[in-house]
N, C-alpha and C. Protein backbone atom coordinates (compact mmCIF):
# COMPACT_ATOMS: atom_id res chain seq x y z
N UNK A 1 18.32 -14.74 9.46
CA UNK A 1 17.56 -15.41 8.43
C UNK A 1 16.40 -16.14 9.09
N UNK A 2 15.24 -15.95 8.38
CA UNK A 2 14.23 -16.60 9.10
C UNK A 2 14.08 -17.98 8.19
N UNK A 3 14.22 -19.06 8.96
CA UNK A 3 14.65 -20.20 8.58
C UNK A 3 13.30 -21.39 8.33
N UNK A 4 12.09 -20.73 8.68
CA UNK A 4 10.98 -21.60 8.50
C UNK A 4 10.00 -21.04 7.24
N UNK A 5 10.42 -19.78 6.76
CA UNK A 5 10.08 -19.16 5.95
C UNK A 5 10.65 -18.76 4.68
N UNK A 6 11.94 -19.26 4.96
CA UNK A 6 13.19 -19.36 3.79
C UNK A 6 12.80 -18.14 3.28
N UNK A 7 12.90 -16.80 4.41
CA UNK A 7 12.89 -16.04 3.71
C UNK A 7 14.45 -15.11 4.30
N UNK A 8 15.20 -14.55 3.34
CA UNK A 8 16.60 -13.99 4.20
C UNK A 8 15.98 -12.73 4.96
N UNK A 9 16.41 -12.60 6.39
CA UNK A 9 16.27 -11.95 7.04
C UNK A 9 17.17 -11.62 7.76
N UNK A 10 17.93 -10.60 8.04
CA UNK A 10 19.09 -10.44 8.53
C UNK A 10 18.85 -9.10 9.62
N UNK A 11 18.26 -9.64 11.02
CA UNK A 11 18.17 -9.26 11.67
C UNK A 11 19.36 -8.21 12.37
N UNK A 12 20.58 -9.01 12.28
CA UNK A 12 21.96 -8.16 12.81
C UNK A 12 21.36 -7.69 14.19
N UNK A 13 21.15 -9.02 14.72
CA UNK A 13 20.93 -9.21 16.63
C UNK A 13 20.89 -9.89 16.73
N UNK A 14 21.55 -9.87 18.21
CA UNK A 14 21.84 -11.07 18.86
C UNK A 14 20.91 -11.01 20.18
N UNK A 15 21.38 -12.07 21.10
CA UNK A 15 20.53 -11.79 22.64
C UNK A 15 21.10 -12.04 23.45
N UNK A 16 21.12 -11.30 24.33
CA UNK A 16 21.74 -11.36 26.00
C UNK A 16 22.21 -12.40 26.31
N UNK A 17 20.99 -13.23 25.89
CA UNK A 17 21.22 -14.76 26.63
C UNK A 17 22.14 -15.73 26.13
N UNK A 18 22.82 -15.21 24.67
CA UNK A 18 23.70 -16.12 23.99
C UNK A 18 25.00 -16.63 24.34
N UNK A 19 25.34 -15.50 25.44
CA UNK A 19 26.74 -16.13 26.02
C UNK A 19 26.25 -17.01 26.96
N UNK A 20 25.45 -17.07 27.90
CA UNK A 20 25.64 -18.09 29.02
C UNK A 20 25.36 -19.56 28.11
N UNK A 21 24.36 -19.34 27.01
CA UNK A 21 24.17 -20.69 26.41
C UNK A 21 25.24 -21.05 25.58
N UNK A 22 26.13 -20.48 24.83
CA UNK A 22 27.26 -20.84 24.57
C UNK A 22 28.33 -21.55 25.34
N UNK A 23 27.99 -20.65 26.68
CA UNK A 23 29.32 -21.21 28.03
C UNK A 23 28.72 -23.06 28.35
N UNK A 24 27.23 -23.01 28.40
CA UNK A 24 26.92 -23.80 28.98
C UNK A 24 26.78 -25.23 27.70
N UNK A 25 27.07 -24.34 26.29
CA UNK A 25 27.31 -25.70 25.78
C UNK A 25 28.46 -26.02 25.44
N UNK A 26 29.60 -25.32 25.51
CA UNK A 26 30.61 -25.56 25.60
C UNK A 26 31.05 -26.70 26.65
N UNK A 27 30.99 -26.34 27.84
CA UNK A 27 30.53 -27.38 29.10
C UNK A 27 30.28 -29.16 28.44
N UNK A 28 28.73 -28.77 27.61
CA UNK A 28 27.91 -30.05 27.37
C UNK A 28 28.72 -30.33 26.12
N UNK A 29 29.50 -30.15 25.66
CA UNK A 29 30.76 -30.53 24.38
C UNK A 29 31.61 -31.03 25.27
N UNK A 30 32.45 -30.55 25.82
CA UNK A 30 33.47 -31.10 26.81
C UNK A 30 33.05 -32.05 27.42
N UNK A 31 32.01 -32.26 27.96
CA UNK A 31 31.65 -33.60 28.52
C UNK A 31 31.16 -34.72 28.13
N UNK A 32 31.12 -34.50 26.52
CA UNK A 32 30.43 -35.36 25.49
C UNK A 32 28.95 -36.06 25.89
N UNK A 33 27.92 -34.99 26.12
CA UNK A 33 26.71 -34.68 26.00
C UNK A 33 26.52 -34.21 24.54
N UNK A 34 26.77 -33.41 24.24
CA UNK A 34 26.91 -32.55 23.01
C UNK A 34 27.94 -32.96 21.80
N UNK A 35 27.62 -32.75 20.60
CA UNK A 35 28.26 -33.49 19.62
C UNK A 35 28.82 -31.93 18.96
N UNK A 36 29.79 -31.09 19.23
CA UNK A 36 30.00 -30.25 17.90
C UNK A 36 29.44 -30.30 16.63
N UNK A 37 29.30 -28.52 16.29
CA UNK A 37 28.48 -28.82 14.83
C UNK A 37 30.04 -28.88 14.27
N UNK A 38 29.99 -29.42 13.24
CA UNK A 38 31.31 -29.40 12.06
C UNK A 38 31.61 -28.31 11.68
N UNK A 39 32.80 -28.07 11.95
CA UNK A 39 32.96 -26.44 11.25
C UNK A 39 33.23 -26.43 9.94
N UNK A 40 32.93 -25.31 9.03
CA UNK A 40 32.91 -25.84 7.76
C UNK A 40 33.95 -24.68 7.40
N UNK A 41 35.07 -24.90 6.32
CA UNK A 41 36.48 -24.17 6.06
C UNK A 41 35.90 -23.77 4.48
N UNK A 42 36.54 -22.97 4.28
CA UNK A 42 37.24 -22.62 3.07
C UNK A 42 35.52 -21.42 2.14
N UNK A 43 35.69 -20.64 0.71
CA UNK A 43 35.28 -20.13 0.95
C UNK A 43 33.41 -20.32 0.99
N UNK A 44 32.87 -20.82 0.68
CA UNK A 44 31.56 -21.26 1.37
C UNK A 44 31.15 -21.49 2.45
N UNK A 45 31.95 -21.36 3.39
CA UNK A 45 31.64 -22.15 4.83
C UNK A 45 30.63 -21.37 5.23
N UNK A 46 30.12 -20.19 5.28
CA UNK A 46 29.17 -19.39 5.75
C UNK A 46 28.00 -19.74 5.40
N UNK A 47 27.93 -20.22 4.03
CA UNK A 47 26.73 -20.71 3.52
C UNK A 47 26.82 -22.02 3.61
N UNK A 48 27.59 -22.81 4.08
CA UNK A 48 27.31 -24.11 5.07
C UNK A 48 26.84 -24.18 6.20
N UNK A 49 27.07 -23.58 6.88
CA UNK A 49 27.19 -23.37 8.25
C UNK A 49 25.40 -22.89 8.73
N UNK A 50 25.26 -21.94 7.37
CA UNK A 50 23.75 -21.28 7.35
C UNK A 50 22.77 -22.69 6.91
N UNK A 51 23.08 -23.38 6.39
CA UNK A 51 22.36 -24.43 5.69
C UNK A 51 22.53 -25.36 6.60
N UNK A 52 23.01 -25.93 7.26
CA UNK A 52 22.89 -26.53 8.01
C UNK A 52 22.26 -26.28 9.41
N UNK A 53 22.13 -25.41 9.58
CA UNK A 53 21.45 -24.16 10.85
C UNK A 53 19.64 -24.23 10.55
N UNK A 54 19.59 -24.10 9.36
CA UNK A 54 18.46 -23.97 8.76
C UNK A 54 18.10 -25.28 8.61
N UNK A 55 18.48 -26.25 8.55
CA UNK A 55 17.93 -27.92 8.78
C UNK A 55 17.58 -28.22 9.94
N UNK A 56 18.56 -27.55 11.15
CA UNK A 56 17.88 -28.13 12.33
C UNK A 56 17.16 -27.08 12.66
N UNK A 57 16.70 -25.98 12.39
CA UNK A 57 15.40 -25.63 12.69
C UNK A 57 14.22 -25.89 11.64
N UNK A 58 14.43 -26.54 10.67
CA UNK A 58 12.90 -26.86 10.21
C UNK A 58 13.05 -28.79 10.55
N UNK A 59 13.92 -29.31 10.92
CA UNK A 59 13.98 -30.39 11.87
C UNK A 59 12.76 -30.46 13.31
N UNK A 60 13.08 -29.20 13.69
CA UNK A 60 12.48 -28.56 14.92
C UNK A 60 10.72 -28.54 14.75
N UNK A 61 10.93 -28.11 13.62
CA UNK A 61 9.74 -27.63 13.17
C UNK A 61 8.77 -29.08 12.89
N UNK A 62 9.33 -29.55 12.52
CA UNK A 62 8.86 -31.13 11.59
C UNK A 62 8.30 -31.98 13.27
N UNK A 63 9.37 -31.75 13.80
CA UNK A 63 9.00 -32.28 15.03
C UNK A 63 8.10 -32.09 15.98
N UNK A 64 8.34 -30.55 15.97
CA UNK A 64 6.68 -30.24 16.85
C UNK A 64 5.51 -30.07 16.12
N UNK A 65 5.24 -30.17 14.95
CA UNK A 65 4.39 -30.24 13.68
C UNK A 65 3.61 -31.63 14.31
N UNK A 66 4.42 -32.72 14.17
CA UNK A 66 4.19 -34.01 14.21
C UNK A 66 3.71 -34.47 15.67
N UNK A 67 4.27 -33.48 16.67
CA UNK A 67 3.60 -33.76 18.19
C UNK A 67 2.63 -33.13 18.56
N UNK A 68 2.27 -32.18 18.03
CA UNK A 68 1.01 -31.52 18.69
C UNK A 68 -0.27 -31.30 17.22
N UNK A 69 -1.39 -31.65 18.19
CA UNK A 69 -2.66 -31.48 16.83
C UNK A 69 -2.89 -30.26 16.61
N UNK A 70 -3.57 -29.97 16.13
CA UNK A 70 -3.96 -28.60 15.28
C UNK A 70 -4.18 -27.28 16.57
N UNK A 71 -5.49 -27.73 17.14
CA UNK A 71 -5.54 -27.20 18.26
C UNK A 71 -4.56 -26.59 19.43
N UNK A 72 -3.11 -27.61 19.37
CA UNK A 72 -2.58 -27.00 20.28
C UNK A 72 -1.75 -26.44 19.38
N UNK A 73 -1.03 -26.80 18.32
CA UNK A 73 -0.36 -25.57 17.46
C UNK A 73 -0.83 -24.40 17.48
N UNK A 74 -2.32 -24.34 17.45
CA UNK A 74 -3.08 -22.92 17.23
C UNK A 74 -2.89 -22.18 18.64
N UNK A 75 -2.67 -22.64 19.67
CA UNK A 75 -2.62 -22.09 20.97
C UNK A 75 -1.32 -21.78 21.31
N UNK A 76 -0.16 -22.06 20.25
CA UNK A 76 0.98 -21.47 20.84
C UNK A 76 1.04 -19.64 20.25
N UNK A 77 2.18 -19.17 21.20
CA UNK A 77 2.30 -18.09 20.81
C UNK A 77 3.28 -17.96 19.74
N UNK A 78 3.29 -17.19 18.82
CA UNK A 78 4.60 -16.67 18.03
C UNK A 78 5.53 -16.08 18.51
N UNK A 79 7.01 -17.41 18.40
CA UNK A 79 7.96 -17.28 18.81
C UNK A 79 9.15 -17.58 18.13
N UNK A 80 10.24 -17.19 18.44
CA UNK A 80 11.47 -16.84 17.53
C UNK A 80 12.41 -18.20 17.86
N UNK A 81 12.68 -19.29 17.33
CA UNK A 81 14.40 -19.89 18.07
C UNK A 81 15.73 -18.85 17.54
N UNK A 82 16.56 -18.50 18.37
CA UNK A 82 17.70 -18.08 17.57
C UNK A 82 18.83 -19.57 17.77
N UNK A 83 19.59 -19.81 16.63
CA UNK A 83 20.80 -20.67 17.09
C UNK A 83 22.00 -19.63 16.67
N UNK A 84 22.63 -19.56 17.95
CA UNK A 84 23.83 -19.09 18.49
C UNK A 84 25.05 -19.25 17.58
N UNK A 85 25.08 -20.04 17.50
CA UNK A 85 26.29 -20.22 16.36
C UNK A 85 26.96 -19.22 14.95
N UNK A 86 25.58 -19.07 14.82
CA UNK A 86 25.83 -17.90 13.63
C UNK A 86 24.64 -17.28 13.09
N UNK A 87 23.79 -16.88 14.45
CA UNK A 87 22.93 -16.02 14.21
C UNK A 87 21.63 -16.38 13.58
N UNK A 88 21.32 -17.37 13.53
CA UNK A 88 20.19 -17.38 12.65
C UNK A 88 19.17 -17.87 13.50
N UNK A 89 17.73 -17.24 13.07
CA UNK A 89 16.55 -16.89 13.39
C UNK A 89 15.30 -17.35 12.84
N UNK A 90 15.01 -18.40 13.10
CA UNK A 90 13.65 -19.02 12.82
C UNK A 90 12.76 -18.05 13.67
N UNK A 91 11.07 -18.38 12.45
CA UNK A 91 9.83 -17.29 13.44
C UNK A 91 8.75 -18.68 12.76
N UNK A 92 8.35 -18.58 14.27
CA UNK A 92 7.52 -19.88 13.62
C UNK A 92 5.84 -19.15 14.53
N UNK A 93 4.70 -19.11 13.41
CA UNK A 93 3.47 -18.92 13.54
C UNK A 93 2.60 -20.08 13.28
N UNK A 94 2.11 -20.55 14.27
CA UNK A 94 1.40 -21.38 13.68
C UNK A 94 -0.11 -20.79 13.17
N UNK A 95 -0.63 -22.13 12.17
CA UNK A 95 -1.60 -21.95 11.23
C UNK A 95 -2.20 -23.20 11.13
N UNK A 96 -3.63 -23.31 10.72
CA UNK A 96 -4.40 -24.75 10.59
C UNK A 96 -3.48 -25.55 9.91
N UNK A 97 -2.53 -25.36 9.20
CA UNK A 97 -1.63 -26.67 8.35
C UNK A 97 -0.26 -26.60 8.68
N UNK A 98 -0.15 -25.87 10.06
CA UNK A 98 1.19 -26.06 10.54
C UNK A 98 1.55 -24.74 10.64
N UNK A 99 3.08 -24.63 10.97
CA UNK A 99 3.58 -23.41 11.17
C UNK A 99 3.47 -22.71 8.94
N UNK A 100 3.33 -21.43 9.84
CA UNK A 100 3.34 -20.93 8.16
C UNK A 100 4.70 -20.52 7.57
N UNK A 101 5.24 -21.28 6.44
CA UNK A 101 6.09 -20.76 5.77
C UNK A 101 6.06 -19.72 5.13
N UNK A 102 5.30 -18.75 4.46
CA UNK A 102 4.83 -17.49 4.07
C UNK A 102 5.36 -16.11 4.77
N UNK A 103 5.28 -16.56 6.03
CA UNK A 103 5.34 -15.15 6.87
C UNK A 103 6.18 -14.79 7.20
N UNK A 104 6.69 -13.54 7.21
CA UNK A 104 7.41 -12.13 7.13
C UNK A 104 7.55 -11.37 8.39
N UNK A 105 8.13 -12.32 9.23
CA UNK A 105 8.48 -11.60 10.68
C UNK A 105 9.00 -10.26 10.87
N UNK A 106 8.68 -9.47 11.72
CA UNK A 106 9.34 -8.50 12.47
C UNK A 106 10.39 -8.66 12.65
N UNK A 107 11.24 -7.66 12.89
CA UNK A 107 12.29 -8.19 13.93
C UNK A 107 12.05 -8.45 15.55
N UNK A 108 12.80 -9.03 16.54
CA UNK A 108 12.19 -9.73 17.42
C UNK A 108 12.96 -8.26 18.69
N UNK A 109 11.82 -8.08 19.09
CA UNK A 109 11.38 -7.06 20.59
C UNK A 109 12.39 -7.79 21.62
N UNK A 110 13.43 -7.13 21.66
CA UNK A 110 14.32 -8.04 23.12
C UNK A 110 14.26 -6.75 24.06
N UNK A 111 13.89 -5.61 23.49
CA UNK A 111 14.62 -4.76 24.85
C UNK A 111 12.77 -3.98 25.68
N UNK A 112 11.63 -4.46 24.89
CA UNK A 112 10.44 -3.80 25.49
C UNK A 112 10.45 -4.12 27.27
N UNK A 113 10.00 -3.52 28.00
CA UNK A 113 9.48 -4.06 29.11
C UNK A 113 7.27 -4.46 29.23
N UNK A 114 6.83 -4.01 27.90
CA UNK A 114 5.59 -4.46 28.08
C UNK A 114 5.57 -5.27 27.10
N UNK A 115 4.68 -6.87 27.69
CA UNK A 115 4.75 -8.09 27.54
C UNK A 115 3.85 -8.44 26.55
N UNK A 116 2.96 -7.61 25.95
CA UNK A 116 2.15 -7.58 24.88
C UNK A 116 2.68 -7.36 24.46
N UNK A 117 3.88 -6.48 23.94
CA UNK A 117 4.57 -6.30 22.44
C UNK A 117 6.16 -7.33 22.56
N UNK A 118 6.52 -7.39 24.04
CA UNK A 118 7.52 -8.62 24.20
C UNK A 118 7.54 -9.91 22.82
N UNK A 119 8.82 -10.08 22.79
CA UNK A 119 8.85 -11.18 21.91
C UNK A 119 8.95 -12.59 22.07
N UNK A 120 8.92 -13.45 21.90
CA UNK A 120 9.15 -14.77 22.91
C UNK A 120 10.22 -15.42 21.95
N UNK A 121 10.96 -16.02 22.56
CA UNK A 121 12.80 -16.11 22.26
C UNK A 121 12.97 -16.83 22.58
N UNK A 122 13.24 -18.46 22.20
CA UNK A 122 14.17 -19.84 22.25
C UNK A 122 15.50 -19.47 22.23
N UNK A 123 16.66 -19.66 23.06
CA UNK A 123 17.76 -19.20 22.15
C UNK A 123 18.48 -20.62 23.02
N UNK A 124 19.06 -21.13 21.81
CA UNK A 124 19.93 -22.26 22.00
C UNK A 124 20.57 -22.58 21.29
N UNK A 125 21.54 -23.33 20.99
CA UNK A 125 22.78 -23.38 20.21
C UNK A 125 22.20 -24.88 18.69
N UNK A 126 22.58 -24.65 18.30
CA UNK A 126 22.70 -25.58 16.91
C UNK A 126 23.38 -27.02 17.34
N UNK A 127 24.09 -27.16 17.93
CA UNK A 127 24.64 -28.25 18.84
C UNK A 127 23.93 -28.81 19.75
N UNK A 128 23.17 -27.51 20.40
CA UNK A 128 22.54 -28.20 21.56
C UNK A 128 20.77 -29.12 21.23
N UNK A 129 20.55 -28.23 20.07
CA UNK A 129 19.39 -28.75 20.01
C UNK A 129 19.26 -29.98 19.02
N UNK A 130 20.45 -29.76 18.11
CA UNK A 130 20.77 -31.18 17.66
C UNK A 130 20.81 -32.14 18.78
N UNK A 131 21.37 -32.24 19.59
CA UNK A 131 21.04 -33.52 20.50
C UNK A 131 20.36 -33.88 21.48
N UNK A 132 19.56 -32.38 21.47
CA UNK A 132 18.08 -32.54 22.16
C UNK A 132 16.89 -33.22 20.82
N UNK A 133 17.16 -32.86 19.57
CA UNK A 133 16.20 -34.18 19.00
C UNK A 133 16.91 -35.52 18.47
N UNK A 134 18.33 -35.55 18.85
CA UNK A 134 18.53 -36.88 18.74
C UNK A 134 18.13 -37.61 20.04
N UNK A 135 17.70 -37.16 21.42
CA UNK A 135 17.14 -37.31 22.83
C UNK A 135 18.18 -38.10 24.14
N UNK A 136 19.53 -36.73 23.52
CA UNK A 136 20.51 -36.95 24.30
C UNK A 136 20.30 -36.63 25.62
N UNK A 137 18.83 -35.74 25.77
CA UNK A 137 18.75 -35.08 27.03
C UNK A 137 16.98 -34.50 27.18
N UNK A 138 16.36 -34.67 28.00
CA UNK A 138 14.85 -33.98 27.82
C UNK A 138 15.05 -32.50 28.15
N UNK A 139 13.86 -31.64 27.67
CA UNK A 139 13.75 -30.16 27.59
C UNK A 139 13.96 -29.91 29.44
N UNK A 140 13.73 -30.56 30.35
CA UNK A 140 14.05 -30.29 31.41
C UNK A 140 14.83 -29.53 31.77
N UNK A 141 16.13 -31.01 31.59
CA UNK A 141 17.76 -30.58 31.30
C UNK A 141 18.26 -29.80 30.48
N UNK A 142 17.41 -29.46 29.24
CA UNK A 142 18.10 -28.83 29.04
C UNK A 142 17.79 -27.42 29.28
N UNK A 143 16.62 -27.00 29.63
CA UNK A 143 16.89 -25.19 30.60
C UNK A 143 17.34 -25.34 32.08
N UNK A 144 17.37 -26.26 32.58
CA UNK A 144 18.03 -26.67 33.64
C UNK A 144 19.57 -26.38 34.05
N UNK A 145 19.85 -26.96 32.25
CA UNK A 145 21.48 -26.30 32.25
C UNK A 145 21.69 -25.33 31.12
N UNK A 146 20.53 -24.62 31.28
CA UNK A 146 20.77 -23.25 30.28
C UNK A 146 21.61 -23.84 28.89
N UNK A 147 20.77 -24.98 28.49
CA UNK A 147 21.39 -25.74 27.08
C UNK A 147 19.63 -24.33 26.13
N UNK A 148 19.13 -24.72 26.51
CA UNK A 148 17.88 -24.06 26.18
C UNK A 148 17.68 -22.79 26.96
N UNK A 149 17.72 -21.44 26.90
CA UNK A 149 16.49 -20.47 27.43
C UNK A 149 15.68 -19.99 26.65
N UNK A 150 14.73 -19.87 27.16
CA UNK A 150 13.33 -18.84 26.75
C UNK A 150 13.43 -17.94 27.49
N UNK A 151 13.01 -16.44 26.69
CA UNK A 151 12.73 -15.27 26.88
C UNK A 151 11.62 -14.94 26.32
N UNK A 152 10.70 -15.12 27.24
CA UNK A 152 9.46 -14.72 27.09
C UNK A 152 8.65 -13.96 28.24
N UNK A 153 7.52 -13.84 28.46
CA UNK A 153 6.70 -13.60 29.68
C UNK A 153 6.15 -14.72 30.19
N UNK A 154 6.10 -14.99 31.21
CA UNK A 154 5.55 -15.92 32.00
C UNK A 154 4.45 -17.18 31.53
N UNK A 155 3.90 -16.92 31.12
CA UNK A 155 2.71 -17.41 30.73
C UNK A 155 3.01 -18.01 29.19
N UNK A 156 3.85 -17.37 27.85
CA UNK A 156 4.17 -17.69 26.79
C UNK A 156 5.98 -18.85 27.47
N UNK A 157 6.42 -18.93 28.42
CA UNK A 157 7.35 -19.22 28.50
C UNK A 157 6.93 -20.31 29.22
N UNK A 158 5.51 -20.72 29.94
CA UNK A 158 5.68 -22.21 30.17
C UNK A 158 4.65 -22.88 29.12
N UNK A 159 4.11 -22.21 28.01
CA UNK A 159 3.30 -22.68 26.91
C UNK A 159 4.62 -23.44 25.77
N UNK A 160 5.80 -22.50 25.70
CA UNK A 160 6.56 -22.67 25.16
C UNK A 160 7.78 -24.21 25.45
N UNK A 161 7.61 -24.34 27.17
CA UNK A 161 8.48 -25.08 27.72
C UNK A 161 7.62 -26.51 27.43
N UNK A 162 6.07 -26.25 27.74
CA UNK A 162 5.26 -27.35 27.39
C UNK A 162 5.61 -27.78 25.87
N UNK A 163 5.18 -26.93 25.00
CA UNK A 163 5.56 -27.51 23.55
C UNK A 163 6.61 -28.05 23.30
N UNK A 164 7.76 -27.74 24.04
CA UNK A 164 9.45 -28.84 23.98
C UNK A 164 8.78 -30.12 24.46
N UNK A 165 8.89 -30.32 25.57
CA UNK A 165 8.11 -31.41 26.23
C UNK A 165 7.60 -32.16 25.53
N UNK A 166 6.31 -32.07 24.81
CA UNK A 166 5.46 -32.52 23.96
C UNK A 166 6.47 -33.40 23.20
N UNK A 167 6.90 -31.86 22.51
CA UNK A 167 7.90 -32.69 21.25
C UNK A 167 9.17 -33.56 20.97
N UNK A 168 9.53 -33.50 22.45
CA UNK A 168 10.56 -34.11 23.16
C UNK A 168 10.57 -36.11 22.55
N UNK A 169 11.82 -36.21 21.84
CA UNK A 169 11.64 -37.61 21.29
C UNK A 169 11.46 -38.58 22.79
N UNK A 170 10.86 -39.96 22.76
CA UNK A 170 10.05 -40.95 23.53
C UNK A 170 10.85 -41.46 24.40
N UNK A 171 12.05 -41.53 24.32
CA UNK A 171 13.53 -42.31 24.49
C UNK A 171 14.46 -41.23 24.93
N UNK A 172 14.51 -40.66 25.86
CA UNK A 172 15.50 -39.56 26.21
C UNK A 172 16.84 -40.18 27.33
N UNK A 173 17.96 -39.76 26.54
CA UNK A 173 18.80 -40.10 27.20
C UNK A 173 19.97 -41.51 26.51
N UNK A 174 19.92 -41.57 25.33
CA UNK A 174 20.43 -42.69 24.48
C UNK A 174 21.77 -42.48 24.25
């Protein structure tokens, strides 16, 4: 589901990278870094679970909206977050009034080897990035401990690492 566009998208993919970030937030749960998302029972839970998935990525969104001016929104590349948990897929483009809610992503290029049609890929857990904007931890730490990877090309992957940064709450580490 593309979650900044509230539009359903049901990619039915996942990414490579989802187990080590799972392992590694599992880790940051056990050590109470990380706050578990709530699991939600009975028969709606899927569409809890999705709704709540979908808050912290337009959370995400709100946030780097609010940290970077127009100009540097316009200079990022179009890139995907997936949260791990249950699949879901924000595509965020930015546009003079922010990322565009309108738009109608592709599905996201994981297996190209040329970097012009490459896709650029946040993939981090719903847990983890919940308490990366509550500023349990800076974007450092968290690709540091594979709480965060990007899959991108070189050049979109430290544009991308910069924009965490940016948006990274003032107070890290509370």
């Amino acid at each position: 589901m593309c979650a900044i566009c509230n539009f359903k998208i049901e990619f039915g993919v996942g990414h490579p990278l989802a187990l080590s970030v799972a392992v590694e937030t599992r880790k940051a749960i056990e050590s109470g870094l990380v706050e578990p998302v709530e699991s939600a029972e009975g028969a709606l839970s899927a569409a809890r679970m999705r709704m709540s998935a979908v808050e912290t990525l337009n959370l995400l969104q709100a946030r780097i909206e609010g940290a970077h001016g127009e100009d540097a929104l316009l200079a990022l590349p179009d890139f995907y977050v997936l949260l791990i948990e249950n699949d879901t897929w924000g595509f965020f483009h930015a546009t003079t009034n922010g990322f565009d809610p309108d738009v109608v992503p592709e599905m996201p290029d994981l297996v190209t080897t040329d970097e012009a049609r490459r896709s650029n890929i946040i993939v981090t857990s719903e847990a983890g990035l919940r308490a990366w904007l509550d500023g349990k931890f800076d974007t450092e730490a968290a690709l540091r401990d594979s709480l965060f990877m990007i899959d991108a090309s070189r050049t979109c992957a430290a544009s991308l690492t910069k924009m965490l940064a940016v948006a990274e709450p003032a107070e890290v580490g509370n």
